[in-house]
Protein backbone atom coordinates (compact mmCIF):
# COMPACT_ATOMS: atom_id res chain seq x y z
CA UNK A 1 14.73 17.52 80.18
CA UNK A 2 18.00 18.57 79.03
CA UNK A 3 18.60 21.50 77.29
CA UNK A 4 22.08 20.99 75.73
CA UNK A 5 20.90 23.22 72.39
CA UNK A 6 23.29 26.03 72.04
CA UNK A 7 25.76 24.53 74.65
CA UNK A 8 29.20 25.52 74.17
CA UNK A 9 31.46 22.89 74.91
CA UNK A 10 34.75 24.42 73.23
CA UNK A 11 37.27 23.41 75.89
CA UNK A 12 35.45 20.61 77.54
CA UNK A 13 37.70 17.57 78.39
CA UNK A 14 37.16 14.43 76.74
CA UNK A 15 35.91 13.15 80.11
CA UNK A 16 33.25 15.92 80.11
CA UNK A 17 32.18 15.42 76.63
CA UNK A 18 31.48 11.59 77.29
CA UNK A 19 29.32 12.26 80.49
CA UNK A 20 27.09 14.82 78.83
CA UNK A 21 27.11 12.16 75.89
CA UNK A 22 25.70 9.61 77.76
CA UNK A 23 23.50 11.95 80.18
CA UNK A 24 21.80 13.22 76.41
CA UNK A 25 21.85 9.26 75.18
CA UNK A 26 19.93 8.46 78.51
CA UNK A 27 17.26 11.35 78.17
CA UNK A 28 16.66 10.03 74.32
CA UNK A 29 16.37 6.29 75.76
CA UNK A 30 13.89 7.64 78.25
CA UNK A 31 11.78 9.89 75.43
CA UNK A 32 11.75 7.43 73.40
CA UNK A 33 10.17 5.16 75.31
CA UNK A 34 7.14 7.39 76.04
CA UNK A 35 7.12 7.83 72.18
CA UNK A 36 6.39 3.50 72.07
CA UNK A 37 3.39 4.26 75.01
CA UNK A 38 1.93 7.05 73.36
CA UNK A 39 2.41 5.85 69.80
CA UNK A 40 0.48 2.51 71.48
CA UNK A 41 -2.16 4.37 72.75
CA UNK A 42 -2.63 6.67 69.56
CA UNK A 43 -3.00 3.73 67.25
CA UNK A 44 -5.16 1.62 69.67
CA UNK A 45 -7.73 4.46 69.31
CA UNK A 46 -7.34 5.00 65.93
CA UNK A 47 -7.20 8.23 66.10
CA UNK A 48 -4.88 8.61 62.62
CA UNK A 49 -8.16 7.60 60.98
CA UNK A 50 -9.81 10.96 62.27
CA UNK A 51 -7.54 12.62 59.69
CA UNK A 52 -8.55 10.27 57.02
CA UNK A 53 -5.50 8.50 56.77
CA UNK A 54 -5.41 4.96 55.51
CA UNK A 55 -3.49 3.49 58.21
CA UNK A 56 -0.99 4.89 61.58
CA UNK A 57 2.16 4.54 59.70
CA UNK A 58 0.46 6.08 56.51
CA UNK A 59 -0.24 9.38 59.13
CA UNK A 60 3.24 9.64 60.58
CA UNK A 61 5.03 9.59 56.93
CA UNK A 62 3.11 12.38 55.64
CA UNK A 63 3.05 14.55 58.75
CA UNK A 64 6.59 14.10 60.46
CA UNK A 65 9.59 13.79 59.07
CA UNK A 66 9.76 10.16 59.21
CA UNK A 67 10.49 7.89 56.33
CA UNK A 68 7.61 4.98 55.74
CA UNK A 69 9.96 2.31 56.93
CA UNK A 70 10.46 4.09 59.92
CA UNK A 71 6.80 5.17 60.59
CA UNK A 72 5.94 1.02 60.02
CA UNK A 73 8.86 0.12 62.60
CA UNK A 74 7.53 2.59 65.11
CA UNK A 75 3.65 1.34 64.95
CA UNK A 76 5.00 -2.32 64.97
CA UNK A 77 6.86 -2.09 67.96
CA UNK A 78 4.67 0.23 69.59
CA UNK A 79 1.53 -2.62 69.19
CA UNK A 80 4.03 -5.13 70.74
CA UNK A 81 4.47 -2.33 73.73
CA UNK A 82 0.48 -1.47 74.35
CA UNK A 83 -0.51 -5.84 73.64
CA UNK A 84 1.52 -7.11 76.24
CA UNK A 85 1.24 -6.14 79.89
CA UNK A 86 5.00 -7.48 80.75
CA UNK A 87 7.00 -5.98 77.90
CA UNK A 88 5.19 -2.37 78.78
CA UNK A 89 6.19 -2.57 82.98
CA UNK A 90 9.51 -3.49 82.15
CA UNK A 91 9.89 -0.84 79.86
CA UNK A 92 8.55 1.84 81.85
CA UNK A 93 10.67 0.57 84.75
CA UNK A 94 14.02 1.00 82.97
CA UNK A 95 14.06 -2.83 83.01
CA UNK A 96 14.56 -3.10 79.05
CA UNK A 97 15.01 -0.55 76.71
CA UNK A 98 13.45 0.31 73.07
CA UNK A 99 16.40 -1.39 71.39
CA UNK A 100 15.02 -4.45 73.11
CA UNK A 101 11.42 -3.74 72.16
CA UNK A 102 12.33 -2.75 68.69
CA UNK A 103 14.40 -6.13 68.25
CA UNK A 104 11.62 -8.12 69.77
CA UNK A 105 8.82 -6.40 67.56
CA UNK A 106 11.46 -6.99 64.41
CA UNK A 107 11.57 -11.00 65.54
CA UNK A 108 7.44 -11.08 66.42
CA UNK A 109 6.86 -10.00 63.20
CA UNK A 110 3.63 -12.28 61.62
CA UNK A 111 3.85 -14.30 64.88
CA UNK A 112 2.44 -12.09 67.60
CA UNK A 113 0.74 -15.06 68.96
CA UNK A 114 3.80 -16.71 70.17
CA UNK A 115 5.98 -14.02 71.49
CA UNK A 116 2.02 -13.36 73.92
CA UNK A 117 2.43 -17.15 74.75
CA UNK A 118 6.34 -16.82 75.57
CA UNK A 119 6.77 -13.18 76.82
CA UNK A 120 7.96 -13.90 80.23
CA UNK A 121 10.43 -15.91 79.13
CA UNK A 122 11.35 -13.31 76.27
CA UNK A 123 11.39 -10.20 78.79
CA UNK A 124 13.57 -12.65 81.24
CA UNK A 125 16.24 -13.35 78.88
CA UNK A 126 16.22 -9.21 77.50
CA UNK A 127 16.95 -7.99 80.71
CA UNK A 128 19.81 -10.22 81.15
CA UNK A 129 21.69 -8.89 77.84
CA UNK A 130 22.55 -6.18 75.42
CA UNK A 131 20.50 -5.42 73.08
CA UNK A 132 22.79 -6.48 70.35
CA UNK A 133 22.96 -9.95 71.93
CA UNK A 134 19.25 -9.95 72.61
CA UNK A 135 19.07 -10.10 68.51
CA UNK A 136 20.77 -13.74 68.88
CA UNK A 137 18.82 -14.86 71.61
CA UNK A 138 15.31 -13.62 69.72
CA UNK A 139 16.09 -14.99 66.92
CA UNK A 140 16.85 -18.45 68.56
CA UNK A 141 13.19 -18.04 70.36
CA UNK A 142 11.52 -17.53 66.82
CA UNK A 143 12.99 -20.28 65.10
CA UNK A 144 12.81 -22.55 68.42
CA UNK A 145 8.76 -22.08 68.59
CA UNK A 146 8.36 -21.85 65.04
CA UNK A 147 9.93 -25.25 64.55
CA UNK A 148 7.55 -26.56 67.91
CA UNK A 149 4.03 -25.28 66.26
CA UNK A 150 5.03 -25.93 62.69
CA UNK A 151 4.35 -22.08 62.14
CA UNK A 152 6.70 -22.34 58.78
CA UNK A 153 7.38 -25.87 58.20
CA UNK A 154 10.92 -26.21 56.50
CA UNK A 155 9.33 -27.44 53.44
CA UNK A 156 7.68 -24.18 53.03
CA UNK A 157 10.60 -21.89 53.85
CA UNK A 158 12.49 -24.27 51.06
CA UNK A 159 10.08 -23.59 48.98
CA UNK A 160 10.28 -20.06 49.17
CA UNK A 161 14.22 -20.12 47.56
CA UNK A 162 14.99 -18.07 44.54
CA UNK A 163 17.95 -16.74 42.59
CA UNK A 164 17.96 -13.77 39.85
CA UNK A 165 20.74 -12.08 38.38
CA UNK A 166 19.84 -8.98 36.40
CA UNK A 167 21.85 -6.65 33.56
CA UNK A 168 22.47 -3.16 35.19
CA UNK A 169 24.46 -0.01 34.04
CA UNK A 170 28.04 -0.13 33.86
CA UNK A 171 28.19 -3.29 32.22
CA UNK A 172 27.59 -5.41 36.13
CA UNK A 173 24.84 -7.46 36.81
CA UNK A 174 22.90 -7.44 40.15
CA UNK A 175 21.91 -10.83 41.97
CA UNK A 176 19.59 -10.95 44.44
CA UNK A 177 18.15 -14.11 46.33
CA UNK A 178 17.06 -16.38 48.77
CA UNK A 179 18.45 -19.79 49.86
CA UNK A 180 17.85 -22.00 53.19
CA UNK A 181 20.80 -21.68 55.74
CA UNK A 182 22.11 -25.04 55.24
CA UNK A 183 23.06 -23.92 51.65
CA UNK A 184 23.71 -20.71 52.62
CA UNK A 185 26.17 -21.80 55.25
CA UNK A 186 27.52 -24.26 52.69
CA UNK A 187 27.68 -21.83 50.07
CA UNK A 188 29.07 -19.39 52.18
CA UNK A 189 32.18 -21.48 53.82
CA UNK A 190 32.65 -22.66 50.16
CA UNK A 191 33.33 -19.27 48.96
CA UNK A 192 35.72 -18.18 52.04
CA UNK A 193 38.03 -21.57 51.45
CA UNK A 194 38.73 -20.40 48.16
CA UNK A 195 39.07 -16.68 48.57
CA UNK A 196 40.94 -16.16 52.11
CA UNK A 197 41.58 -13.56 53.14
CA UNK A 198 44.73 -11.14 51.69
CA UNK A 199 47.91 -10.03 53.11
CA UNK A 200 48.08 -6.41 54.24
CA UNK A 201 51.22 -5.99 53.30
CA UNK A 202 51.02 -6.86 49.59
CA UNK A 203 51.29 -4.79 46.25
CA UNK A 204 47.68 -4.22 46.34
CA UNK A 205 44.58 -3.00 49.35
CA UNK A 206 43.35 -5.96 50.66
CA UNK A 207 39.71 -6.85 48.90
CA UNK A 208 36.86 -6.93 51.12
CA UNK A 209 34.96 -9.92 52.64
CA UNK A 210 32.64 -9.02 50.04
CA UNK A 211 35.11 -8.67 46.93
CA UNK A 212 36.41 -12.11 47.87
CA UNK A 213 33.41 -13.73 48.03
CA UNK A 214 32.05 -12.19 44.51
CA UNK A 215 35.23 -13.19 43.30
CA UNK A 216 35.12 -17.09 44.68
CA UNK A 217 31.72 -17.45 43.25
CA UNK A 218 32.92 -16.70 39.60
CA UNK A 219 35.53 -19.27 40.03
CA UNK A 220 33.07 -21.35 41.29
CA UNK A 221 30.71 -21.05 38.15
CA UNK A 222 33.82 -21.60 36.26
CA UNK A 223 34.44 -25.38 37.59
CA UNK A 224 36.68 -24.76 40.01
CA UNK A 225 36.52 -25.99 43.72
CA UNK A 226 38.06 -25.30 47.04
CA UNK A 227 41.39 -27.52 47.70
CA UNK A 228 39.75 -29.12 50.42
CA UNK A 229 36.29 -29.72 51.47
CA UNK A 230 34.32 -27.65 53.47
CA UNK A 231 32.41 -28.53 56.70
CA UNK A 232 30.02 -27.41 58.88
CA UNK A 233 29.65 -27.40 62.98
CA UNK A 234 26.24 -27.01 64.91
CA UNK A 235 25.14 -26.35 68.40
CA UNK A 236 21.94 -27.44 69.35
CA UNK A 237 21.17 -27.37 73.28
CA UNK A 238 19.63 -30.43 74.66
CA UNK A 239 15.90 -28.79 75.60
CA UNK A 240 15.61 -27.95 71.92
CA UNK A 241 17.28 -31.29 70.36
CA UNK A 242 14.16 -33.01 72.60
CA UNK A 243 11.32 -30.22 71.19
CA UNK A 244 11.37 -28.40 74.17
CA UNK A 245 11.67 -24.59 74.71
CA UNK A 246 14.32 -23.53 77.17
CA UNK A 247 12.93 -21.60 79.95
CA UNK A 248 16.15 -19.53 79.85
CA UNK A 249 16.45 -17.87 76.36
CA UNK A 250 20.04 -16.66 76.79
CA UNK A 251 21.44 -21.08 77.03
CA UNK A 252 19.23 -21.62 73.74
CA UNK A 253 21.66 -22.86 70.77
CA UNK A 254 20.37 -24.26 67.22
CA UNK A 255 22.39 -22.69 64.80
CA UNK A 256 25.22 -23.24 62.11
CA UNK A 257 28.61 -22.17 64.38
CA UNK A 258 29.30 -18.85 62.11
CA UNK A 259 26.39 -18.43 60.32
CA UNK A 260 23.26 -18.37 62.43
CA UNK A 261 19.90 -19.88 63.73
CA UNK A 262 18.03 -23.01 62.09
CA UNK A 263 15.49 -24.90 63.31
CA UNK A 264 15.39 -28.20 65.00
CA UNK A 265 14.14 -30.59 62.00
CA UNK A 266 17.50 -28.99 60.01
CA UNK A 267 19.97 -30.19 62.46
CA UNK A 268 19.12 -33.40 62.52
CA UNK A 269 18.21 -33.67 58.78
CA UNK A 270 22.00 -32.18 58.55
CA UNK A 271 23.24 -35.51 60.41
CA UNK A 272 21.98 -37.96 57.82
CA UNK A 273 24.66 -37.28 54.77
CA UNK A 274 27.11 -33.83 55.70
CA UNK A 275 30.23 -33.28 57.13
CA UNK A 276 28.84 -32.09 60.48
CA UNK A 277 30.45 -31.74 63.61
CA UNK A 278 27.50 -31.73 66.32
CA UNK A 279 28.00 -29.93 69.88
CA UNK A 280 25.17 -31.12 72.21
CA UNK A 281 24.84 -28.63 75.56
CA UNK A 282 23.16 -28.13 78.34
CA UNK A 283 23.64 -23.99 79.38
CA UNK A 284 26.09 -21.92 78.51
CA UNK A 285 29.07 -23.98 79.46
CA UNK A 286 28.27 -28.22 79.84
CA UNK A 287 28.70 -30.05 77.06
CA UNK A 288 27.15 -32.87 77.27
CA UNK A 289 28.47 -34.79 73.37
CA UNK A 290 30.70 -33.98 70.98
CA UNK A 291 30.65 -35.78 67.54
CA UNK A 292 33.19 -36.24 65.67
CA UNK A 293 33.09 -34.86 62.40
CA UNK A 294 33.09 -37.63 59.68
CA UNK A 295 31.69 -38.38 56.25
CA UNK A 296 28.12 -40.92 57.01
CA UNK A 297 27.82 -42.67 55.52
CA UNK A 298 31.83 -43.89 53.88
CA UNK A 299 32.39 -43.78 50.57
CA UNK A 300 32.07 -47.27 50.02
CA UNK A 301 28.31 -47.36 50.84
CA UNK A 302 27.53 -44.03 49.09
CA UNK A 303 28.82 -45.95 45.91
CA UNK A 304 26.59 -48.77 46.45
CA UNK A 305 23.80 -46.50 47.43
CA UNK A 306 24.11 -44.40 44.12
CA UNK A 307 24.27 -47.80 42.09
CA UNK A 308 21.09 -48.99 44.02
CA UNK A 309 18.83 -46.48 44.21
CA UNK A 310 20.24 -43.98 40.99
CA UNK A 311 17.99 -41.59 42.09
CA UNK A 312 15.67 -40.35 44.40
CA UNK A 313 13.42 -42.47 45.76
CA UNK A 314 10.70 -40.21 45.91
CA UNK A 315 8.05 -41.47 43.35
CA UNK A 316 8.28 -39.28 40.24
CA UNK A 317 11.52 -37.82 40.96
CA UNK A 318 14.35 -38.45 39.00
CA UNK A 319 17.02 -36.19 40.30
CA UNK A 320 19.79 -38.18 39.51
CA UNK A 321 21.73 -39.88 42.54
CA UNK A 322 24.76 -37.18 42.48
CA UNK A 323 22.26 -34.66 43.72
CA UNK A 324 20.68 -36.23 46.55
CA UNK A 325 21.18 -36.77 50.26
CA UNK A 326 21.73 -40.28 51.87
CA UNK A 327 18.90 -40.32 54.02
CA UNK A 328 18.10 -42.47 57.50
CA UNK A 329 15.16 -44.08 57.29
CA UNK A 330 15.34 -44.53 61.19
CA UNK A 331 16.44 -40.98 62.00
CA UNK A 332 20.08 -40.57 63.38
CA UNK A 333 18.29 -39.23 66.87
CA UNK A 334 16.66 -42.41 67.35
CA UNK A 335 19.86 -44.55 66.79
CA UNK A 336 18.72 -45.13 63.72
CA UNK A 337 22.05 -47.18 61.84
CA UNK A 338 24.05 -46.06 59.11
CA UNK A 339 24.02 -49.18 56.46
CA UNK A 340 22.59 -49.39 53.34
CA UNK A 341 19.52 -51.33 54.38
CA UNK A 342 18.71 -48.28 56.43
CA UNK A 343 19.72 -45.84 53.75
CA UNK A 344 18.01 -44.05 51.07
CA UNK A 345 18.79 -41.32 48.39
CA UNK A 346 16.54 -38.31 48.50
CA UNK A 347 17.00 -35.00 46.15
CA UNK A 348 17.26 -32.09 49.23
CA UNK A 349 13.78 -31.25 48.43
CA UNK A 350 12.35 -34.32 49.12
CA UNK A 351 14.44 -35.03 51.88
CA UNK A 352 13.07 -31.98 53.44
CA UNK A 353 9.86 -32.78 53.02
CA UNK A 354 10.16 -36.71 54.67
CA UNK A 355 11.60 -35.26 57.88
CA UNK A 356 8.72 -33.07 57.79
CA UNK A 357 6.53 -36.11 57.14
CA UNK A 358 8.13 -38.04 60.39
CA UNK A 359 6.98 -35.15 62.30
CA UNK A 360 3.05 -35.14 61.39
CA UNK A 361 0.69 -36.83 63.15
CA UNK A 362 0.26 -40.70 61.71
CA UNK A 363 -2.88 -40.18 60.17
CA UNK A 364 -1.63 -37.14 58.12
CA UNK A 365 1.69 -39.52 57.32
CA UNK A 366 -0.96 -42.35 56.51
CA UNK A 367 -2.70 -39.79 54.17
C-alpha cells in the first residue's frame, strides 16, 4: 500500500510527479478491484439485509459516502464479477481491469443471460483493448445478440420513441426524448449540414456543437432545409450481415459511420428506400463490397409508387404516401429487385414491423 498522504512533492520534476501518478493510479486499479470481489461476496450473502436494509445499494448510500447511482453501479458490476467464473480470473490476474467490468456490467444490464452465454468471447475481445474502446466493442456485442434472440425486437424499441418539450424558468423550454438511431442519425446529420461549424477567427466565439445544433433545429421547425441532402454510410461485417456472432468482438461492425451501433434487421431495412452507402467487411481491414450510394428506388418509380399505392399498404393505415418508405417485398439481401412490382409503400412503423415479420417463424407470419 502506498502511503503518499502528507507527501511533499514541492520540487519534484514533472517526470517524478507522473511516475508516482501512475504508481497511486495502479494501487487504486488494484483496490478497487478487491472492492468488486468483496462487494460480490457481501451481496451474495446478503448480509446488507442483517442491518435491515431494503436492498445492497440501499446499505452503501446510507452508510458510505456514496451517492445511490454509484452504490447501484457498484452492486451491478460487482454481481457480473462474483456470476461469472471468467470475468473474476481475469480480473484478479490483472488481465482486465474494473473499467472493463464496469463497462461490461453497464452493457449486461437486463441481459445477464447473454453476456453468461458469450463471456469468453466478451473477456477475449476486453483484454485486447482500452477500456474506452471496449465501450464500442460491448455495445456492438449487445445489439449483435440482441438482434440474434429477438431480446428487443426493433418494433418494440420503436415503440418506445417519445418527444416532450417543457416551459422552464428564464423564459427556455427543455426537450427531452427518445428516437431510434436511424432518425437519430438522420436527424442528427440534418442538423450539422445546416449549422457547420464557425470560423475561429470571426467577430464572434465560435458556438458549440451543441449551440449549432439547437440552432439548426429551429430553422428546421421553421421550413427550412439543408442545401443539399443528407446521407448516411453503414458498416456491417459479414458474420453479422449472415446472423452470426463474430467470435472476435473487436472485427464486429453494425453501426451508422458517426453515430453508433444498430442492429442487423435496421441495416438492411435502411437499404430498401435511403441514401445509404453500405461497407460490407470481413476484420478489421478486408472489404469485401462497397455500394455505391444512390437514391432506390429513382425518382421516376417513387412517383409511380406514390400514385399507386397513396399510402401505406398496411391495412388500416393511412399515412399518406409522402411519409412512408419504399419497401422490398423480396428483401434487398436476397436480391430481391428494385421495380415497382416488387415495391411497396410502408409508413416507418409498419415497415419496421414487416421486417420483423420476415424474421418470425412461418407459423407466427401465418398467424
Amino acid at each position: 500500500m502506498i502511503d503518499a498522504v502528507g507527501e511533499d512533492r514541492t520540487g519534484w520534476s514533472g517526470a517524478a510527479l507522473s511516475a508516482r501518478l501512475l504508481q497511486v493510479l495502479l494501487a487504486k486499479q488494484e483496490l478497487d478491484a478487491e472492492v468488486l470481489r468483496l462487494t460480490g461476496q457481501w451481496d451474495a450473502a446478503a448480509a446488507w439485509a442483517e442491518d435491515g436494509a431494503l436492498s445492497a445499494s440501499s446499505w452503501l448510500a446510507h452508510r458510505t459516502a456514496t451517492t445511490k447511482a454509484d452504490a447501484s453501479v457498484l452492486v451491478r458490476t460487482a454481481r457480473l464479477v462474483h456470476g461469472n467464473e471468467r470475468t473474476a480470473k481475469a480480473l484478479a490476474a490483472g488481465d482486465i481491469s474494473p473499467a472493463h467490468v464496469e463497462v461490461a456490467a453497464r452493457a449486461a444490464r437486463h441481459v445477464e443471460d447473454l453476456y453468461a452465454d458469450h463471456e469468453d468471447t466478451i473477456i477475449d475481445a476486453a483484454q485486447a483493448v482500452s477500456p474506452e474502446d471496449f465501450k464500442v466493442v460491448v455495445n456492438h456485442w449487445r445489439t449483435i445478440a440482441e438482434s440474434l434472440i429477438d431480446h428487443e425486437p426493433p418494433d418494440r424499441r420503436f415503440d418506445r420513441r417519445h418527444f416532450h418539450l417543457s416551459p422552464v424558468l428564464d423564459k427556455m423550454a427543455r426537450i427531452d426524448g427518445y428516437i431510434d438511431a436511424e432518425a437519430g442519425a438522420r436527424l442528427v446529420a440534418t442538423l450539422d449540414a445546416m449549422e457547420p461549424p464557425d470560423p475561429t477567427d470571426g467577430p464572434e466565439p465560435p458556438r458549440t456543437l451543441a449551440q449549432r445544433r439547437a440552432d439548426a433545429l429551429v430553422r428546421l421547425a421553421m421550413g427550412e432545409r439543408p442545401a443539399t441532402p443528407t446521407a448516411m454510410d453503414v458498416i456491417v461485417d459479414l458474420d453479422t450481415l449472415t446472423g452470426r456472432l463474430p467470435a472476435d468482438l473487436t472485427t464486429a461492425r453494425c453501426e451508422i459511420v458517426g453515430f453508433g451501433p444498430i442492429d442487423r434487421d435496421t441495416a438492411v431495412r435502411l437499404a430498401c428506400d435511403a441514401a445509404v452507402g453500405r461497407v460490407i467487411m470481413r476484420g478489421t481491414s478486408e472489404v469485401l463490397d462497397v455500394g455505391r450510394r444512390t437514391r432506390i428506388p429513382t425518382p421516376a418509380q417513387r412517383r409511380a409508387l406514390n400514385a399507386r399505392d397513396r399510402t401505406c399498404v398496411e391495412p388500416g393505415c393511412d399515412v399518406p404516401a409522402d411519409w412512408c418508405d419504399a419497401h422490398h417485398r423480396i428483401p434487398w439481401i436476397d436480391s430481391g429487385p428494385t421495380d415497382l412490382d416488387h415495391l411497396e409503400l410502408r409508413c416507418r412503423r409498419h415497415h419496421i414491423k414487416e421486417h420483423q415479420r420476415r424474421r418470425a417463424p412461418p407459423q407466427q407470419r401465418a398467424a
